[in-house]
N, C-alpha and C. Protein backbone atom coordinates (compact mmCIF):
# COMPACT_ATOMS: atom_id res chain seq x y z
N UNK A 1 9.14 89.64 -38.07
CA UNK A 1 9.65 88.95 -39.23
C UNK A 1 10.16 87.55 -38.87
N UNK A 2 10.82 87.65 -37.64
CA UNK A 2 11.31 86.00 -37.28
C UNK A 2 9.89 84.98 -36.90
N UNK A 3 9.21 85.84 -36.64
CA UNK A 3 8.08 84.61 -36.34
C UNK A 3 7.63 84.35 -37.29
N UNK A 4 7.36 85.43 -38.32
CA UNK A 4 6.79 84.54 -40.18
C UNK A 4 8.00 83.65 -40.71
N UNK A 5 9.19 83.44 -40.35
CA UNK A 5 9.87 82.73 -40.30
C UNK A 5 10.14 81.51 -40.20
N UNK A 6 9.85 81.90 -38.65
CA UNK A 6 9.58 80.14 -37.98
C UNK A 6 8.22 79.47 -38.29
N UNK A 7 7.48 79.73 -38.60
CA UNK A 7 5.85 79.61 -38.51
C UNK A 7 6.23 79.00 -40.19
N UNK A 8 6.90 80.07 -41.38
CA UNK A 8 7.24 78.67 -42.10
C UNK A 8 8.17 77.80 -42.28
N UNK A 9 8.95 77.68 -41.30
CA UNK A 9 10.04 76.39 -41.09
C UNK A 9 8.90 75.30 -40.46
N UNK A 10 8.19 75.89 -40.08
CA UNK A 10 7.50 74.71 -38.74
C UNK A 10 6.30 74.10 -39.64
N UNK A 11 6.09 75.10 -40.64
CA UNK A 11 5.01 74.28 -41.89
C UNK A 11 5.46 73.42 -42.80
N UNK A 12 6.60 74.00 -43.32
CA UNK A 12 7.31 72.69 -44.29
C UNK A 12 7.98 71.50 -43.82
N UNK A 13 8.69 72.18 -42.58
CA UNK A 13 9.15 71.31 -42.17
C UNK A 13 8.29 69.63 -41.29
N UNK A 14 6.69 70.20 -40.95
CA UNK A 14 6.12 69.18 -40.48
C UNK A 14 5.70 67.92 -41.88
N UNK A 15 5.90 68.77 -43.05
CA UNK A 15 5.43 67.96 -44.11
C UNK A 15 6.36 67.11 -44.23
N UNK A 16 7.39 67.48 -44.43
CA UNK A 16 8.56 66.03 -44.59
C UNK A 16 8.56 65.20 -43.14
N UNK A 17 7.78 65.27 -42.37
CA UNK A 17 7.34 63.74 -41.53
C UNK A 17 5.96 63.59 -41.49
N UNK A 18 5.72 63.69 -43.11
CA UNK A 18 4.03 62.54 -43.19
C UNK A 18 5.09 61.03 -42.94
N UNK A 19 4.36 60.34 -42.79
CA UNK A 19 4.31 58.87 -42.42
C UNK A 19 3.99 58.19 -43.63
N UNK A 20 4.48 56.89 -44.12
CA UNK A 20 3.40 56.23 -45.08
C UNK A 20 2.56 55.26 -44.52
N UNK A 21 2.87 55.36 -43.21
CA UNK A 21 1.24 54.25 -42.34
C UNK A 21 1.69 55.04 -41.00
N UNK A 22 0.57 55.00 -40.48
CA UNK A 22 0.85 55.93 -39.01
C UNK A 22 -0.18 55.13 -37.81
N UNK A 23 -0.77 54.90 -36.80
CA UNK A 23 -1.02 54.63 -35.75
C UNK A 23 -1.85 53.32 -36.45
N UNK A 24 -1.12 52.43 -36.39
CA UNK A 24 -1.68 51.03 -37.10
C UNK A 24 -0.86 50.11 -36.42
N UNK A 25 -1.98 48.76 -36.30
CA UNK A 25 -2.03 47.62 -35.60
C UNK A 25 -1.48 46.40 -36.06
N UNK A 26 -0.63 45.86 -35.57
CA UNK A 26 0.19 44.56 -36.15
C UNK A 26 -1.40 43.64 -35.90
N UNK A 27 -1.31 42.91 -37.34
CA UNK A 27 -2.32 41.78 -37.01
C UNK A 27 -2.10 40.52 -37.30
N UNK A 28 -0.71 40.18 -38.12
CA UNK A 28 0.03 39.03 -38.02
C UNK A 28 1.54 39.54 -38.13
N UNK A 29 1.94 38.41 -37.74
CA UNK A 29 3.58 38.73 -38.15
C UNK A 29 3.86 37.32 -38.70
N UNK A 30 5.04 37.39 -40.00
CA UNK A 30 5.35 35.88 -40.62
C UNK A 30 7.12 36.05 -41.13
N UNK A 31 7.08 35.11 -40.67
CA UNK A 31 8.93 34.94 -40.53
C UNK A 31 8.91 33.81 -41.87
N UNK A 32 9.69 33.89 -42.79
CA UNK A 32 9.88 32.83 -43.64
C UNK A 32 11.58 32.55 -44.05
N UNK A 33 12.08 31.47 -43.68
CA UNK A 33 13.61 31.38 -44.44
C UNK A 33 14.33 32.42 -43.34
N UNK A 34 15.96 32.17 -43.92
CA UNK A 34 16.38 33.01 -43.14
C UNK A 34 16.88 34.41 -43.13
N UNK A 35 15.99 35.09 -44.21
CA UNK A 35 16.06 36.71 -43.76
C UNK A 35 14.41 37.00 -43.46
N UNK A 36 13.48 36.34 -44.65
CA UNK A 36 12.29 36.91 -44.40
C UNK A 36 11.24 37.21 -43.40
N UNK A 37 10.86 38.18 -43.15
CA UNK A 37 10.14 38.54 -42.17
C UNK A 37 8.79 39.80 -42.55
N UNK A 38 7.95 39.62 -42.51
CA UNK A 38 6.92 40.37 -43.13
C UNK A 38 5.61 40.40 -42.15
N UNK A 39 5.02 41.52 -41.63
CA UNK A 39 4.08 42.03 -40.82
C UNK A 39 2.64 42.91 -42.24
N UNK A 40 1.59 42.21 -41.53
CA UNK A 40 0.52 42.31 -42.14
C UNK A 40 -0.20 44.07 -40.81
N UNK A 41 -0.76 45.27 -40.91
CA UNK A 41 -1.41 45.81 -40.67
C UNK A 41 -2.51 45.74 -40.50
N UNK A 42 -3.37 46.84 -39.78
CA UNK A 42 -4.76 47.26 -39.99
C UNK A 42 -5.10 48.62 -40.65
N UNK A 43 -4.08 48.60 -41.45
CA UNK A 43 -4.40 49.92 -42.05
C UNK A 43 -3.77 49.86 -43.88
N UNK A 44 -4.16 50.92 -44.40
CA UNK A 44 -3.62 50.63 -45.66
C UNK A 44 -2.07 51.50 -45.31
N UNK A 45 -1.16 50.84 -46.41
CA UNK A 45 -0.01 51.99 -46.35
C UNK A 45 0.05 53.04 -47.74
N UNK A 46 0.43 54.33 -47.73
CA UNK A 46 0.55 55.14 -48.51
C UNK A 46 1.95 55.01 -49.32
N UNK A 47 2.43 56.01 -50.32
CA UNK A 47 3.45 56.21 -51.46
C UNK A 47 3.82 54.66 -51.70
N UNK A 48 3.12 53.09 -51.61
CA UNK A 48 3.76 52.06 -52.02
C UNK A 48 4.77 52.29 -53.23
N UNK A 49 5.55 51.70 -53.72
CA UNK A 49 6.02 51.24 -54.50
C UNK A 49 5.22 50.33 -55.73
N UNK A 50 5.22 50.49 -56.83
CA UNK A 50 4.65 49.19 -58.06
C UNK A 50 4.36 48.37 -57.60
N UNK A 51 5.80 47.44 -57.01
CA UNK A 51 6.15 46.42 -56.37
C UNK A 51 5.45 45.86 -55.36
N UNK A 52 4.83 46.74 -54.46
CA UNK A 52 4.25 46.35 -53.17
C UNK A 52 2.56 46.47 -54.11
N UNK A 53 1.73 45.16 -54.15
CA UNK A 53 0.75 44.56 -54.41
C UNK A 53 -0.19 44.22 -53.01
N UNK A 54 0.73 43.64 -52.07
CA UNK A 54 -0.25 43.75 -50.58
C UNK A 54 -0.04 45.02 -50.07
N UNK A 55 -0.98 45.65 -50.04
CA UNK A 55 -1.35 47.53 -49.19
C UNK A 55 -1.30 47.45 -48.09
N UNK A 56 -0.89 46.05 -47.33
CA UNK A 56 -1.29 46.58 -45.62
C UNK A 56 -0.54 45.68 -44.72
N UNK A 57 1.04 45.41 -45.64
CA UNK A 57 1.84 44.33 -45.25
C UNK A 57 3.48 45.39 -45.65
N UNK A 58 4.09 45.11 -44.48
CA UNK A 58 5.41 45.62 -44.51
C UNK A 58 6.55 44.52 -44.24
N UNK A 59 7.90 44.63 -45.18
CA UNK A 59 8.84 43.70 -44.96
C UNK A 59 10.33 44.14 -44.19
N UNK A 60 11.05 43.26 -44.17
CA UNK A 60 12.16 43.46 -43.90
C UNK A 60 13.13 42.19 -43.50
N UNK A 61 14.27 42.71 -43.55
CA UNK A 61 15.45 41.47 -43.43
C UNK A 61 15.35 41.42 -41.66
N UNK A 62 15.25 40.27 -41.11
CA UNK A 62 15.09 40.06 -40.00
C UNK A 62 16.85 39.50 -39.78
N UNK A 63 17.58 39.56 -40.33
CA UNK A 63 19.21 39.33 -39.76
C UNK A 63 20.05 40.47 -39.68
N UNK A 64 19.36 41.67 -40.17
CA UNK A 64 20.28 42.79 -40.29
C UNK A 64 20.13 43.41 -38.55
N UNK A 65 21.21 44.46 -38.66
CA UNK A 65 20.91 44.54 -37.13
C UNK A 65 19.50 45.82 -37.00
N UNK A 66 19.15 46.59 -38.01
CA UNK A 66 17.90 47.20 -37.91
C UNK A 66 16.84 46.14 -37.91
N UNK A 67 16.98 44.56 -38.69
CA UNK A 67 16.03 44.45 -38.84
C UNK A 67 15.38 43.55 -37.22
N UNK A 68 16.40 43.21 -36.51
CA UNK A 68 16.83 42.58 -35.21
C UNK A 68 15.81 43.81 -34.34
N UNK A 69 16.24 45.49 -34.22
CA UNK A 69 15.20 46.17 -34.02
C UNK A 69 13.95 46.05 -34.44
N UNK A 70 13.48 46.17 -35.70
CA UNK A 70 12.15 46.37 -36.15
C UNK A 70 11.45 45.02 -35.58
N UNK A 71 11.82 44.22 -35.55
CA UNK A 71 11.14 42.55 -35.18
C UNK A 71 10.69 43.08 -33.38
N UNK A 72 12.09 43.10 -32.87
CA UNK A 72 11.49 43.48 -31.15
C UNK A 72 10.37 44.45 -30.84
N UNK A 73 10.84 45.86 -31.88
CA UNK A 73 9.38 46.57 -31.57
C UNK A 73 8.46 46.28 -32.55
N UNK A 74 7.87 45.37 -33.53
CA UNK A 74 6.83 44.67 -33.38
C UNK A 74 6.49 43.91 -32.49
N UNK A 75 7.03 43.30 -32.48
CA UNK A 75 6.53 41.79 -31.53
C UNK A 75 6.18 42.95 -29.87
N UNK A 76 6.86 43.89 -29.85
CA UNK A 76 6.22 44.74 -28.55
C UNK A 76 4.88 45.23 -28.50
N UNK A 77 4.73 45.68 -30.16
CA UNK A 77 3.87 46.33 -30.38
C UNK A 77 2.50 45.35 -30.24
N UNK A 78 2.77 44.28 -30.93
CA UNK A 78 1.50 43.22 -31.48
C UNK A 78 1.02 42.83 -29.63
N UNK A 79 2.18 42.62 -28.80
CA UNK A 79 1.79 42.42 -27.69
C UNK A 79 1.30 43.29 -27.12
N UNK A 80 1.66 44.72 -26.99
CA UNK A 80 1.09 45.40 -25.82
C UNK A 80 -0.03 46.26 -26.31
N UNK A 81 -0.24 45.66 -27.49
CA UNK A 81 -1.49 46.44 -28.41
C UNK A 81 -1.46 47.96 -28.56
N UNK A 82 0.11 48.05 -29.26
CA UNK A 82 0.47 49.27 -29.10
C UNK A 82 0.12 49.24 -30.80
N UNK A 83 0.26 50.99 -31.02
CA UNK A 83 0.20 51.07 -32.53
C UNK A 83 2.14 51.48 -33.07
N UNK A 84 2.18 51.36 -34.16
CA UNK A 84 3.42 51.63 -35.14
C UNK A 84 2.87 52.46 -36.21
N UNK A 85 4.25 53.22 -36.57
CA UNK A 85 3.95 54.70 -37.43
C UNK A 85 5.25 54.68 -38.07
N UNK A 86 5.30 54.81 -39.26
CA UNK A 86 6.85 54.48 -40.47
C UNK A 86 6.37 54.31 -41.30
N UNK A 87 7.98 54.24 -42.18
CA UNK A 87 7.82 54.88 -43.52
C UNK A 87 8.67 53.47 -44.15
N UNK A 88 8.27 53.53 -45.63
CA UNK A 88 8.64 52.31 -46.65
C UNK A 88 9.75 52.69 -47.55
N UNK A 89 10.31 52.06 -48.35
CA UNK A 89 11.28 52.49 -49.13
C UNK A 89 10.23 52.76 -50.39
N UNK A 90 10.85 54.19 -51.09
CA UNK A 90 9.83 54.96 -51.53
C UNK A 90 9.79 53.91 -53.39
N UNK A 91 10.84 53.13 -54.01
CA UNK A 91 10.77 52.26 -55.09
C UNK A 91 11.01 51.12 -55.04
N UNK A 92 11.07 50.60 -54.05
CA UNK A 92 11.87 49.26 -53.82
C UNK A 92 11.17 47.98 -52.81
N UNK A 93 10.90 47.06 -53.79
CA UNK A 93 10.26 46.02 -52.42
C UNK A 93 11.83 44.88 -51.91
N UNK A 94 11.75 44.33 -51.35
CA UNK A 94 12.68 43.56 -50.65
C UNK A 94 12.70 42.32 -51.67
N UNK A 95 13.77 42.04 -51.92
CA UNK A 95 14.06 40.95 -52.90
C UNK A 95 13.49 39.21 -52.06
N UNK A 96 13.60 39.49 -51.03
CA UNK A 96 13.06 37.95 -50.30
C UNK A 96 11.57 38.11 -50.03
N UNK A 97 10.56 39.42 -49.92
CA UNK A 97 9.42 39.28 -50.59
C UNK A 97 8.99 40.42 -51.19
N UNK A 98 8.48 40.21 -52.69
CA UNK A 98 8.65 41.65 -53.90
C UNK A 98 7.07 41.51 -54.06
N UNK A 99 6.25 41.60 -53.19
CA UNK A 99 5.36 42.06 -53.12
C UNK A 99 4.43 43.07 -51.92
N UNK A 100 5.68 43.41 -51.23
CA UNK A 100 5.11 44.18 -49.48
C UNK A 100 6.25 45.46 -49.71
N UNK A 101 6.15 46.24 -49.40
CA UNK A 101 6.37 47.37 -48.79
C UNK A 101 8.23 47.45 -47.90
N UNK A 102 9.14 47.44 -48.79
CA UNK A 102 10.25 47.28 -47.45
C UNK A 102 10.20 48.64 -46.25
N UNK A 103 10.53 47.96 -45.44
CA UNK A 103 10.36 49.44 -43.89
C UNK A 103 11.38 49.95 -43.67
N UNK A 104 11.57 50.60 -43.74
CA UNK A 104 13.17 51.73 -43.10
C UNK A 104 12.75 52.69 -42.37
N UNK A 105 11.84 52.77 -41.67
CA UNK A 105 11.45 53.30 -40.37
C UNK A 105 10.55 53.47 -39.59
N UNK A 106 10.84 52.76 -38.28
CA UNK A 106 9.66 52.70 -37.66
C UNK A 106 9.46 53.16 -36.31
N UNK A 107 8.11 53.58 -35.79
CA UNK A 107 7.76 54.04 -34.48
C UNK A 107 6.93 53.38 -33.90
N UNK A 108 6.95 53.27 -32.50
CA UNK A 108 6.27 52.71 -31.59
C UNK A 108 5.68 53.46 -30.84
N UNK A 109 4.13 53.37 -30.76
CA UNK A 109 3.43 54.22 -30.25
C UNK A 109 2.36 52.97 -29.00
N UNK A 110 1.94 54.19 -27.55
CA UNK A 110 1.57 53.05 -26.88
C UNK A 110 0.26 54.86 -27.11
């Protein structure tokens, strides 16, 4: 009985970490003003938002201290031709650009 158990903790539970872009390639990165910061993909991203009109571009505040993270592991990523795997804010684009995808989490994959 404990293993039909775990077997479905370990099923539902893998569903709540789909990704909304998963092993995808930085192919530009663009800094604008002083929060904006926005990374273009090679992949489409999933659950966008209305808001997000570019499918394969993710944003974020580059002064916050996550966003101080997300910038280093891009710029790691774009360099070491690693891929990135994260998730978007599921209604909301970023008020400094309201057409991309804001990121609230991301992975670095080599």
């Amino acid at each position: 009985m404990k293993y039909i158990f775990a077997l479905f903790v370990l099923m539902f539970s893998s569903l709540s970490y789909a990704y909304d872009f998963e092993n995808c390639k930085v192919v530009e990165i663009v800094t604008r003003g002083p929060v904006n910061a926005h990374v273009a993909l090679d992949c489409d991203i999933q659950n966008l938002p209305s808001c997000a009109t570019a499918n394969r571009y993710i944003g974020f505040d580059k002064t916050t201290p996550e966003g101080e993270i997300y910038f280093s592991m891009i710029l790691t990523a774009f360099a070491s031709n690693s891929t990135l795997t994260g998730h978007i804010h599921p209604s909301e684009c970023p008020s400094f650009q309201t057409n991309v995808g804001w990121l609230t989490q991301l992975r670095l994959r080599k």
